[in-house]
C-alpha atoms as a PDB file:
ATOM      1  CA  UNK A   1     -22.897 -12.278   5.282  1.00  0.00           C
ATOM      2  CA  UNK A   2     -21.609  -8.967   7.357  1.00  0.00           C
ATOM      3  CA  UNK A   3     -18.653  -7.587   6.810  1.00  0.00           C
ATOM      4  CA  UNK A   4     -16.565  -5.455   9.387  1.00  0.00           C
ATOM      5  CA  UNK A   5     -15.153  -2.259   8.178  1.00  0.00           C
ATOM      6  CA  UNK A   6     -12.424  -1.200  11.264  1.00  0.00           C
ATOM      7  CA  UNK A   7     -11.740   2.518  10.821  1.00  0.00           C
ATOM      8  CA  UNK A   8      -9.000   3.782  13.440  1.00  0.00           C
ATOM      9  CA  UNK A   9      -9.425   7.825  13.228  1.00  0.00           C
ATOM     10  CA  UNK A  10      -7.293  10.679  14.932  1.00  0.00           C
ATOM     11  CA  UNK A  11      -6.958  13.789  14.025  1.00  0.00           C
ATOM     12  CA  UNK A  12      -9.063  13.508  10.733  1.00  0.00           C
ATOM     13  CA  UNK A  13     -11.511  16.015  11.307  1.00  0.00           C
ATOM     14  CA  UNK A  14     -11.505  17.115   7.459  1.00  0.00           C
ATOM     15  CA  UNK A  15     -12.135  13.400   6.062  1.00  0.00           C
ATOM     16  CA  UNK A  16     -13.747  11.136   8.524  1.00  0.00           C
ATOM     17  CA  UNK A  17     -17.300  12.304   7.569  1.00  0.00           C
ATOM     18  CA  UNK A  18     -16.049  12.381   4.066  1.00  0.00           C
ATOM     19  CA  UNK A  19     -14.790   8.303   4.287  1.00  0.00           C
ATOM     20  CA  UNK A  20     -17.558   7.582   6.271  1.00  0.00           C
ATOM     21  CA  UNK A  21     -20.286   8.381   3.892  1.00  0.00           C
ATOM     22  CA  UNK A  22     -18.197   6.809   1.173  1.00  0.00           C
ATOM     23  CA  UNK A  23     -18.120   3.421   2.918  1.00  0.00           C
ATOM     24  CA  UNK A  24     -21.942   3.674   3.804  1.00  0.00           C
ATOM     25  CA  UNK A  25     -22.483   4.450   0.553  1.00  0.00           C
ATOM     26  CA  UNK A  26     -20.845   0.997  -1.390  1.00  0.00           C
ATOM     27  CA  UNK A  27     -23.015  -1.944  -1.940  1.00  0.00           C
ATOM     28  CA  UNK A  28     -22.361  -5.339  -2.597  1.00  0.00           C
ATOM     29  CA  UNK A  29     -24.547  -8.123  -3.497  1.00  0.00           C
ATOM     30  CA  UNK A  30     -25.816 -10.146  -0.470  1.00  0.00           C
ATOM     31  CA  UNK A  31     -22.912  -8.499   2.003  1.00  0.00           C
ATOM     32  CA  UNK A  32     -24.445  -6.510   5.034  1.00  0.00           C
ATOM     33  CA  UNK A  33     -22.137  -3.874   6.310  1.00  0.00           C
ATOM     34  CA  UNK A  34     -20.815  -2.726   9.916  1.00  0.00           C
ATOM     35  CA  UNK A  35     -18.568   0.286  10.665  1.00  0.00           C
ATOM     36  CA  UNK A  36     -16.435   0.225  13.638  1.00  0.00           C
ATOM     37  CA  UNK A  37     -14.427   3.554  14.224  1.00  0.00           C
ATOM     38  CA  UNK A  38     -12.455   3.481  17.259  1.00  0.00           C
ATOM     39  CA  UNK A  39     -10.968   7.282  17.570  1.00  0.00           C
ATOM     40  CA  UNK A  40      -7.868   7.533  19.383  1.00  0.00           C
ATOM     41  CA  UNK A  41      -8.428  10.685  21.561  1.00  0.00           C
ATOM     42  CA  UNK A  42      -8.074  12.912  18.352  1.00  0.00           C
ATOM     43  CA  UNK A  43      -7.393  16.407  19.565  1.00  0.00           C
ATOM     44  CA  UNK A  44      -8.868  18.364  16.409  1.00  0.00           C
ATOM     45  CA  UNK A  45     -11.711  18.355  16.523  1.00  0.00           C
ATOM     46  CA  UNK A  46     -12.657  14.692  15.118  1.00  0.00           C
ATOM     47  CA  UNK A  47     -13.807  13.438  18.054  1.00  0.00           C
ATOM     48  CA  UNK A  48     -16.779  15.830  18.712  1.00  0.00           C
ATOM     49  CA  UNK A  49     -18.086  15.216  15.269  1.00  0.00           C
ATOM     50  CA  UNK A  50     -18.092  11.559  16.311  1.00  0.00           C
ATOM     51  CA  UNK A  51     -19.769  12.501  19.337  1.00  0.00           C
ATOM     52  CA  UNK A  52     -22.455  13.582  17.310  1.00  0.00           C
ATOM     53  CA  UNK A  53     -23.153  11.087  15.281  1.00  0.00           C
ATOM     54  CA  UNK A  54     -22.987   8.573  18.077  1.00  0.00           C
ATOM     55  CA  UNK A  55     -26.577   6.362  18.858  1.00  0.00           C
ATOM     56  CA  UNK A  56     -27.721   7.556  15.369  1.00  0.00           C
ATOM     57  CA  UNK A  57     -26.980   4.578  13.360  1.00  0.00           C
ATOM     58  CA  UNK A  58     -27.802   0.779  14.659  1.00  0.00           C
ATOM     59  CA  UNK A  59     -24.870  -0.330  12.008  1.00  0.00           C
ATOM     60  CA  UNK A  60     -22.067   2.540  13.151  1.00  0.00           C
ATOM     61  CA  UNK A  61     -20.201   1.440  16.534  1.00  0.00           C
ATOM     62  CA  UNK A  62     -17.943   4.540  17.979  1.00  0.00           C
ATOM     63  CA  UNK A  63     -15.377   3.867  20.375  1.00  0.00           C
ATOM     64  CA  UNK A  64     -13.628   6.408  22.115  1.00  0.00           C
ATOM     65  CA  UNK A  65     -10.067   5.972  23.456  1.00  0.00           C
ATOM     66  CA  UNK A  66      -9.198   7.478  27.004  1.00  0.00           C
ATOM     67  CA  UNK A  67      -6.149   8.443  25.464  1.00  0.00           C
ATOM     68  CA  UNK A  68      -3.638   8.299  22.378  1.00  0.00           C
ATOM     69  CA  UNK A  69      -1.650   5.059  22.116  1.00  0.00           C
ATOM     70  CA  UNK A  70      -1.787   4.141  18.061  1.00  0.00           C
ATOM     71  CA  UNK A  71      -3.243   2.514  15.112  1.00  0.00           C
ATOM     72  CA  UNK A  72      -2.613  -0.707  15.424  1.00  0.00           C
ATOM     73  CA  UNK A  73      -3.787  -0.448  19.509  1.00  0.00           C
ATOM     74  CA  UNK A  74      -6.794   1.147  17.805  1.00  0.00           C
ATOM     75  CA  UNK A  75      -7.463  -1.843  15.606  1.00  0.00           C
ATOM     76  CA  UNK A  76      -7.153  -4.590  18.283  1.00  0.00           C
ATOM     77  CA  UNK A  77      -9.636  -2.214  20.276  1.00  0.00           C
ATOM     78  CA  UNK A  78     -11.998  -2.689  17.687  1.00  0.00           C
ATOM     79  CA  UNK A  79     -11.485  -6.179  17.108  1.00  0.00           C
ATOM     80  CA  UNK A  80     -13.417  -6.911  20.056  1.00  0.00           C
ATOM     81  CA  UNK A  81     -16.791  -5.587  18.769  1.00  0.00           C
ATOM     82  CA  UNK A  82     -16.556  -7.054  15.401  1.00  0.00           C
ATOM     83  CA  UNK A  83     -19.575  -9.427  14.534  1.00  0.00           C
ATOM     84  CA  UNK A  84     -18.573  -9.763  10.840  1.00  0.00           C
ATOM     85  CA  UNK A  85     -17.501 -12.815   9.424  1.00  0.00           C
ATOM     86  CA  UNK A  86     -14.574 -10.280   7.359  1.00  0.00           C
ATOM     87  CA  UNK A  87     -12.708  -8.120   8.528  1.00  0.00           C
ATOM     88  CA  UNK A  88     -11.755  -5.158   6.299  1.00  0.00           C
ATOM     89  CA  UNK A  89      -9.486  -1.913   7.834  1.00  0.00           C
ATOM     90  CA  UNK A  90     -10.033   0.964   6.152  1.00  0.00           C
ATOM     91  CA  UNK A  91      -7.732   4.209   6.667  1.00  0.00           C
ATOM     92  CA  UNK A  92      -9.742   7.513   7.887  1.00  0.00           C
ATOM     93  CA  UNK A  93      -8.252   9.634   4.989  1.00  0.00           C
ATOM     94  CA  UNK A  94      -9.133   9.441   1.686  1.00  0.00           C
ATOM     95  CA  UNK A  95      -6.088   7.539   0.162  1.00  0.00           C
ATOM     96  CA  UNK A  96      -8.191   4.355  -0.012  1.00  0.00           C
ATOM     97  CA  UNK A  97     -11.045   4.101  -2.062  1.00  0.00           C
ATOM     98  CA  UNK A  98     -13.676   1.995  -0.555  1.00  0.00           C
ATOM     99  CA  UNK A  99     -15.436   1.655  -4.211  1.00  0.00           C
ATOM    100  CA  UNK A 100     -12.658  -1.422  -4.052  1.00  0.00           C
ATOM    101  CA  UNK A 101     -14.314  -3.413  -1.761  1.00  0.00           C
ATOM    102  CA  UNK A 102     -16.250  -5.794  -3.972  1.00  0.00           C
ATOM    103  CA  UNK A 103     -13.068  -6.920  -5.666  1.00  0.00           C
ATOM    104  CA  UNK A 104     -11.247  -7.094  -2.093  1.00  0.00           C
ATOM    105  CA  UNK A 105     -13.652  -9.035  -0.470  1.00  0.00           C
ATOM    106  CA  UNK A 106     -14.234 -11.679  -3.483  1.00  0.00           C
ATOM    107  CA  UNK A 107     -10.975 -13.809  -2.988  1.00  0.00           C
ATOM    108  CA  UNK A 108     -12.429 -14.497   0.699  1.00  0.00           C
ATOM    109  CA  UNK A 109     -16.084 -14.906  -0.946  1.00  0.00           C
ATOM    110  CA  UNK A 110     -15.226 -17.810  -3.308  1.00  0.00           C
ATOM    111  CA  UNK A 111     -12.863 -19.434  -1.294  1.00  0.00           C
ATOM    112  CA  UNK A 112      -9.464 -18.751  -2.832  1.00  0.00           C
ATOM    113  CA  UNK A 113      -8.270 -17.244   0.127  1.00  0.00           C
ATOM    114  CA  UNK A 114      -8.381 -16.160   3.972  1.00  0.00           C
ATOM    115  CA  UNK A 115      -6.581 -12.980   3.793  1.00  0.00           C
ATOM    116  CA  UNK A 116      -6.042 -10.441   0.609  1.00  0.00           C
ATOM    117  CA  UNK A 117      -4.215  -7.189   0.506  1.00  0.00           C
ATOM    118  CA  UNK A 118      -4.842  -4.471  -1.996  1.00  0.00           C
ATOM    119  CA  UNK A 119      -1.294  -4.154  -3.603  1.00  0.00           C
ATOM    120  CA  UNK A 120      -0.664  -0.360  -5.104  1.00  0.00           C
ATOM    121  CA  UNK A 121       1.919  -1.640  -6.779  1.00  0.00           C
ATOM    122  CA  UNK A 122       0.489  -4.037  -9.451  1.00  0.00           C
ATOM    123  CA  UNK A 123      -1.818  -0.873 -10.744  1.00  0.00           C
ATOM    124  CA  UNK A 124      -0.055   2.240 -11.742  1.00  0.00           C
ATOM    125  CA  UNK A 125      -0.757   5.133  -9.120  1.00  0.00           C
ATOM    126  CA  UNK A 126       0.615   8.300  -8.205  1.00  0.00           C
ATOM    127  CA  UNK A 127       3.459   8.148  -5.385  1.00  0.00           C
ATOM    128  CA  UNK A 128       3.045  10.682  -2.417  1.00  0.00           C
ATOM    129  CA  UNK A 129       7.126  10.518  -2.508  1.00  0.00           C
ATOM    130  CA  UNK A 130       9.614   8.541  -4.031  1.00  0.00           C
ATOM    131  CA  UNK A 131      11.287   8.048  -0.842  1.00  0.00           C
ATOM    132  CA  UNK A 132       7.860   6.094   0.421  1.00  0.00           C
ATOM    133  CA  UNK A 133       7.563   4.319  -2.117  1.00  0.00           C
ATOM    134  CA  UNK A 134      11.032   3.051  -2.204  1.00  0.00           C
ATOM    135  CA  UNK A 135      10.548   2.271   1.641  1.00  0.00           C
ATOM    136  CA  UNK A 136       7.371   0.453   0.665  1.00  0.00           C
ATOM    137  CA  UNK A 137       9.092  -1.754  -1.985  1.00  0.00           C
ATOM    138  CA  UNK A 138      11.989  -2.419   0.715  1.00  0.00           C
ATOM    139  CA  UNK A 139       9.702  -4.077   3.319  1.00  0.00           C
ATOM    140  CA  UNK A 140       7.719  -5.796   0.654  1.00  0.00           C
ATOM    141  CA  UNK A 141      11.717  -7.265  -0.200  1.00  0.00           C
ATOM    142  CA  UNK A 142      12.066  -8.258   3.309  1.00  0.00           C
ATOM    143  CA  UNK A 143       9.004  -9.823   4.137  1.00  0.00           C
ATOM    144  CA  UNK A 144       9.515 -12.011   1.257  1.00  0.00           C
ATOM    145  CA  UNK A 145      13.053 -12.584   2.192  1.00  0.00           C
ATOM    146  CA  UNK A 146      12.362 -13.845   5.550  1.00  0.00           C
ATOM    147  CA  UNK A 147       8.927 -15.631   5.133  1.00  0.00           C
ATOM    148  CA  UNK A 148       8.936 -16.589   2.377  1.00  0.00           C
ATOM    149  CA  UNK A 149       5.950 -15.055   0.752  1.00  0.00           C
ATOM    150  CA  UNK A 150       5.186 -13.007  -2.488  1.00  0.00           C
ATOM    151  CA  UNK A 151       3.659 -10.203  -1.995  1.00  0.00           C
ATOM    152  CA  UNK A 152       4.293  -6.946  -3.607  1.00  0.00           C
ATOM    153  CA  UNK A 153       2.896  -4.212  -0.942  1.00  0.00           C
ATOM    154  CA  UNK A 154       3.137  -5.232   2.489  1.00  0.00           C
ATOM    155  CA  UNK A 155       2.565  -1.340   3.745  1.00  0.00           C
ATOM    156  CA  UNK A 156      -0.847  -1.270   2.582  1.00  0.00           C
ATOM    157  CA  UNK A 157      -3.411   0.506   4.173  1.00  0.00           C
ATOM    158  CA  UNK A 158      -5.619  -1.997   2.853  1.00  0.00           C
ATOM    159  CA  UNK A 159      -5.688  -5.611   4.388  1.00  0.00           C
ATOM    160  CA  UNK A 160      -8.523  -8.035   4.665  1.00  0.00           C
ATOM    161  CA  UNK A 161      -9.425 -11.333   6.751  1.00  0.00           C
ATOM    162  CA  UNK A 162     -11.390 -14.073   7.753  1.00  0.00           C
ATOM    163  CA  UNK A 163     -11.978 -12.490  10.874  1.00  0.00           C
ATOM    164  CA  UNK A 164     -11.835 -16.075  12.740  1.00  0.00           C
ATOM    165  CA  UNK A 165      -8.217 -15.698  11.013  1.00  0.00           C
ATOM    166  CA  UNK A 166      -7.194 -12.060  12.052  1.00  0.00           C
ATOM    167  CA  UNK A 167      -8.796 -13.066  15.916  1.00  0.00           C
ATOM    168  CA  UNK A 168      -6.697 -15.808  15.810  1.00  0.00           C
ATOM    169  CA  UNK A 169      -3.564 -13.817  15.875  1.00  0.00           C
ATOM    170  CA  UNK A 170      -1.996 -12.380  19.442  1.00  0.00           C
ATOM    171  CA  UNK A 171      -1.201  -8.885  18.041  1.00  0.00           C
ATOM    172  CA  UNK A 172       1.145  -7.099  20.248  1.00  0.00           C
ATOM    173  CA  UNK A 173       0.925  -3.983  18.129  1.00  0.00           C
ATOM    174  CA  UNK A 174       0.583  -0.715  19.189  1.00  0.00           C
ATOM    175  CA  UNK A 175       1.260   1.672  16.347  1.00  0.00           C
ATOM    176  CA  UNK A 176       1.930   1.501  12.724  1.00  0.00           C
ATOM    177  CA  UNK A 177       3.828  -1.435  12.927  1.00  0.00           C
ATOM    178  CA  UNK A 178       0.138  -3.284  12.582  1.00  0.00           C
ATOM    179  CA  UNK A 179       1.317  -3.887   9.336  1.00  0.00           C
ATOM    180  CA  UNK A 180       4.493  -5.815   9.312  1.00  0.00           C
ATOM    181  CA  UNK A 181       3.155  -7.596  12.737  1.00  0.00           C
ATOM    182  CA  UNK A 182      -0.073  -9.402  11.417  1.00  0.00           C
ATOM    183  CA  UNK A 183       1.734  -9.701   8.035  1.00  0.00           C
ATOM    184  CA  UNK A 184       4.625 -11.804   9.764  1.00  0.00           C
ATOM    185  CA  UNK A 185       2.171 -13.834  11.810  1.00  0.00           C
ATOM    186  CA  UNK A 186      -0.269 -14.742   9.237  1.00  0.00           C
ATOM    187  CA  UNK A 187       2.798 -16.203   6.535  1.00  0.00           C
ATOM    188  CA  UNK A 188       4.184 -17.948   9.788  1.00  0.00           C
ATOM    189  CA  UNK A 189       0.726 -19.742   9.932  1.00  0.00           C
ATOM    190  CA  UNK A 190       0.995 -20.841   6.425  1.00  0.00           C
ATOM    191  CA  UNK A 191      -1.279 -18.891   5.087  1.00  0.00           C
ATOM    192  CA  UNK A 192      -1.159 -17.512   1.819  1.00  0.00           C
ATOM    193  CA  UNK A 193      -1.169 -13.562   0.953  1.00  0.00           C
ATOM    194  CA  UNK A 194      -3.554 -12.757  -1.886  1.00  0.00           C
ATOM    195  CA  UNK A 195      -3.100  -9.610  -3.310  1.00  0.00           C
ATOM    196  CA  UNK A 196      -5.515  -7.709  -5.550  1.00  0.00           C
ATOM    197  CA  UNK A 197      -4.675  -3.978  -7.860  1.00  0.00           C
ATOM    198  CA  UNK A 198      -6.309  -0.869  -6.290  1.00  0.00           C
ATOM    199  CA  UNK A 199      -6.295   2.776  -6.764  1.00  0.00           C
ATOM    200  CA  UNK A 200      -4.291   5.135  -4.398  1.00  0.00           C
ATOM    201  CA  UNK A 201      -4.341   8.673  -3.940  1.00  0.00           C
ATOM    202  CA  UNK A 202      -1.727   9.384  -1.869  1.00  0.00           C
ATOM    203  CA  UNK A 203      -1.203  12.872   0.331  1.00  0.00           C
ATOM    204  CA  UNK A 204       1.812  14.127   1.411  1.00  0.00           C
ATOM    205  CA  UNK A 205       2.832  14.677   5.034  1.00  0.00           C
ATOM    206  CA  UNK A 206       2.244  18.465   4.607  1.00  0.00           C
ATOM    207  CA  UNK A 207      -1.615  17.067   3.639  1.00  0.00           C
ATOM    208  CA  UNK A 208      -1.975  15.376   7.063  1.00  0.00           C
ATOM    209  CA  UNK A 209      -0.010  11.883   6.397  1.00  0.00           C
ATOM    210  CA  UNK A 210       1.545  10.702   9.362  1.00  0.00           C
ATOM    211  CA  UNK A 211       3.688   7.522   8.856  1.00  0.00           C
ATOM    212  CA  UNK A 212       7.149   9.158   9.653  1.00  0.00           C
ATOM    213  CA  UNK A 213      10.648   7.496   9.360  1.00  0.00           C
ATOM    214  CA  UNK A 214      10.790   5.691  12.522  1.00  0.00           C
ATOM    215  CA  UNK A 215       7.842   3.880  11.889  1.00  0.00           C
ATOM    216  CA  UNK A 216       9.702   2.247   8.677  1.00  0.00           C
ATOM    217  CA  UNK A 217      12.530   1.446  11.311  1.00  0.00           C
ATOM    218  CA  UNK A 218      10.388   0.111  13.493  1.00  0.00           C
ATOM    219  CA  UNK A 219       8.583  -1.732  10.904  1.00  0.00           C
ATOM    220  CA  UNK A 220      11.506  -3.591   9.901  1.00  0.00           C
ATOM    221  CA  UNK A 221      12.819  -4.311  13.527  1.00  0.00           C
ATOM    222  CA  UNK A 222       9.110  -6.214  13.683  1.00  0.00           C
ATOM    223  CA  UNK A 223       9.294  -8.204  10.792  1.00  0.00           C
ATOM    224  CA  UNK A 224      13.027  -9.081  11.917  1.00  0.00           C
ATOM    225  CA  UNK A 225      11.877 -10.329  15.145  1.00  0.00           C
ATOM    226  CA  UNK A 226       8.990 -12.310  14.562  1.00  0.00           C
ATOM    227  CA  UNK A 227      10.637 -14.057  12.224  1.00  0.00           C
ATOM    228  CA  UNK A 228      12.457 -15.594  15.143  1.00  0.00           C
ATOM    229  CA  UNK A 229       9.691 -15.000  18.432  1.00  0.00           C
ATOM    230  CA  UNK A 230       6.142 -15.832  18.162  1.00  0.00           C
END
């Protein structure tokens, strides 16, 4: 079995090698891996280090954006070259540790579920800010509120799929609001959220973290209106 690892990159020119070798470097039993990165014109200097290690790795695609539109935009960029039958998407910083992917991916392996998210909240981690994690807990609230599900970290970085599940979905997203988008979609589908404990180490925006308080705005104005548009 493959699975896809999705990494959307910009402006990460101090961690992308550093992630990179850290998801190369995790086995599992019987599970092949492939690393999309789609960088999204980083201006840093990220994007010539990709440059270089373009062509030198069969199992390492590189996509190049012509110019800066977003995460999620990134994702759904990337989605086209997956050949995985999972889907993982792994942030380019090193908040998420991708030592987690065994327990991740096992839900999807035995059958218990199509999609699992790595919940920081049911493990005790450090918070980057109080005022994030109050914002995460929020649109955790919400989501459950208006679809019904039961989840306890809808903002997390780390979200896996069936991929004939996560290709099945007409993302409109362009930015962070990736998140609350295929989140809303997938529970109006029916299907169910399965959430497994991982470690976080969380940076600050002084660090390089770049979710601002907009995006939470925006985030909830997406999970508002697909609860009511497809």
């Amino acid at each position: 079995m493959l699975l896809s690892v999705i990494i959307p990159v910009y402006n990460e020119k101090n961690t992308i090698l550093k992630i990179l070798e850290k998801v190369k470097s995790v086995k599992i039993d019987k599970i092949d891996k492939e690393i999309i990165i789609v960088d999204d014109f980083s201006t840093d200097g990220t994007r010539e280090i990709l440059e270089s290690l373009k062509g030198k790795d069969e199992k390492l695609k590189i996509i190049f954006q012509k110019k800066h539109v977003g995460k999620g935009f990134a994702i759904r960029t990337a989605l086209k070259f997956v050949e995985g039958e999972i889907v993982l998407i792994q942030d380019a910083d090193l908040e998420y540790d991708p030592n987690e992917y065994p327990k991740l991916i096992e839900p999807i392996l035995e059958g218990k579920a199509k999609i699992v998210y790595g919940s920081r909240v049911l493990k005790k981690n450090p918070k980057a800010s109080i005022i994030f994690y109050i914002g995460g807990r929020c649109l955790s609230f919400l989501t459950n509120l208006l679809y019904g599900t039961n989840i306890t970290d809808e903002p997390t970085g780390y979200k896996v799929f069936s991929t004939d599940v996560l290709k099945s979905i007409d993302l409109k997203c362009l930015g962070f609001e990736f998140c609350p988008e295929v989140t809303a979609k997938v529970a109006k589908k029916g299907y169910k959220i399965y959430e497994v404990p991982i470690n976080y180490n969380p940076r600050s925006i002084k660090e390089g973290k770049k979710i601002r308080f907009k995006d939470a705005l925006k985030a909830v104005f997406t999970l508002i209106k697909y609860r009511f548009i497809d």
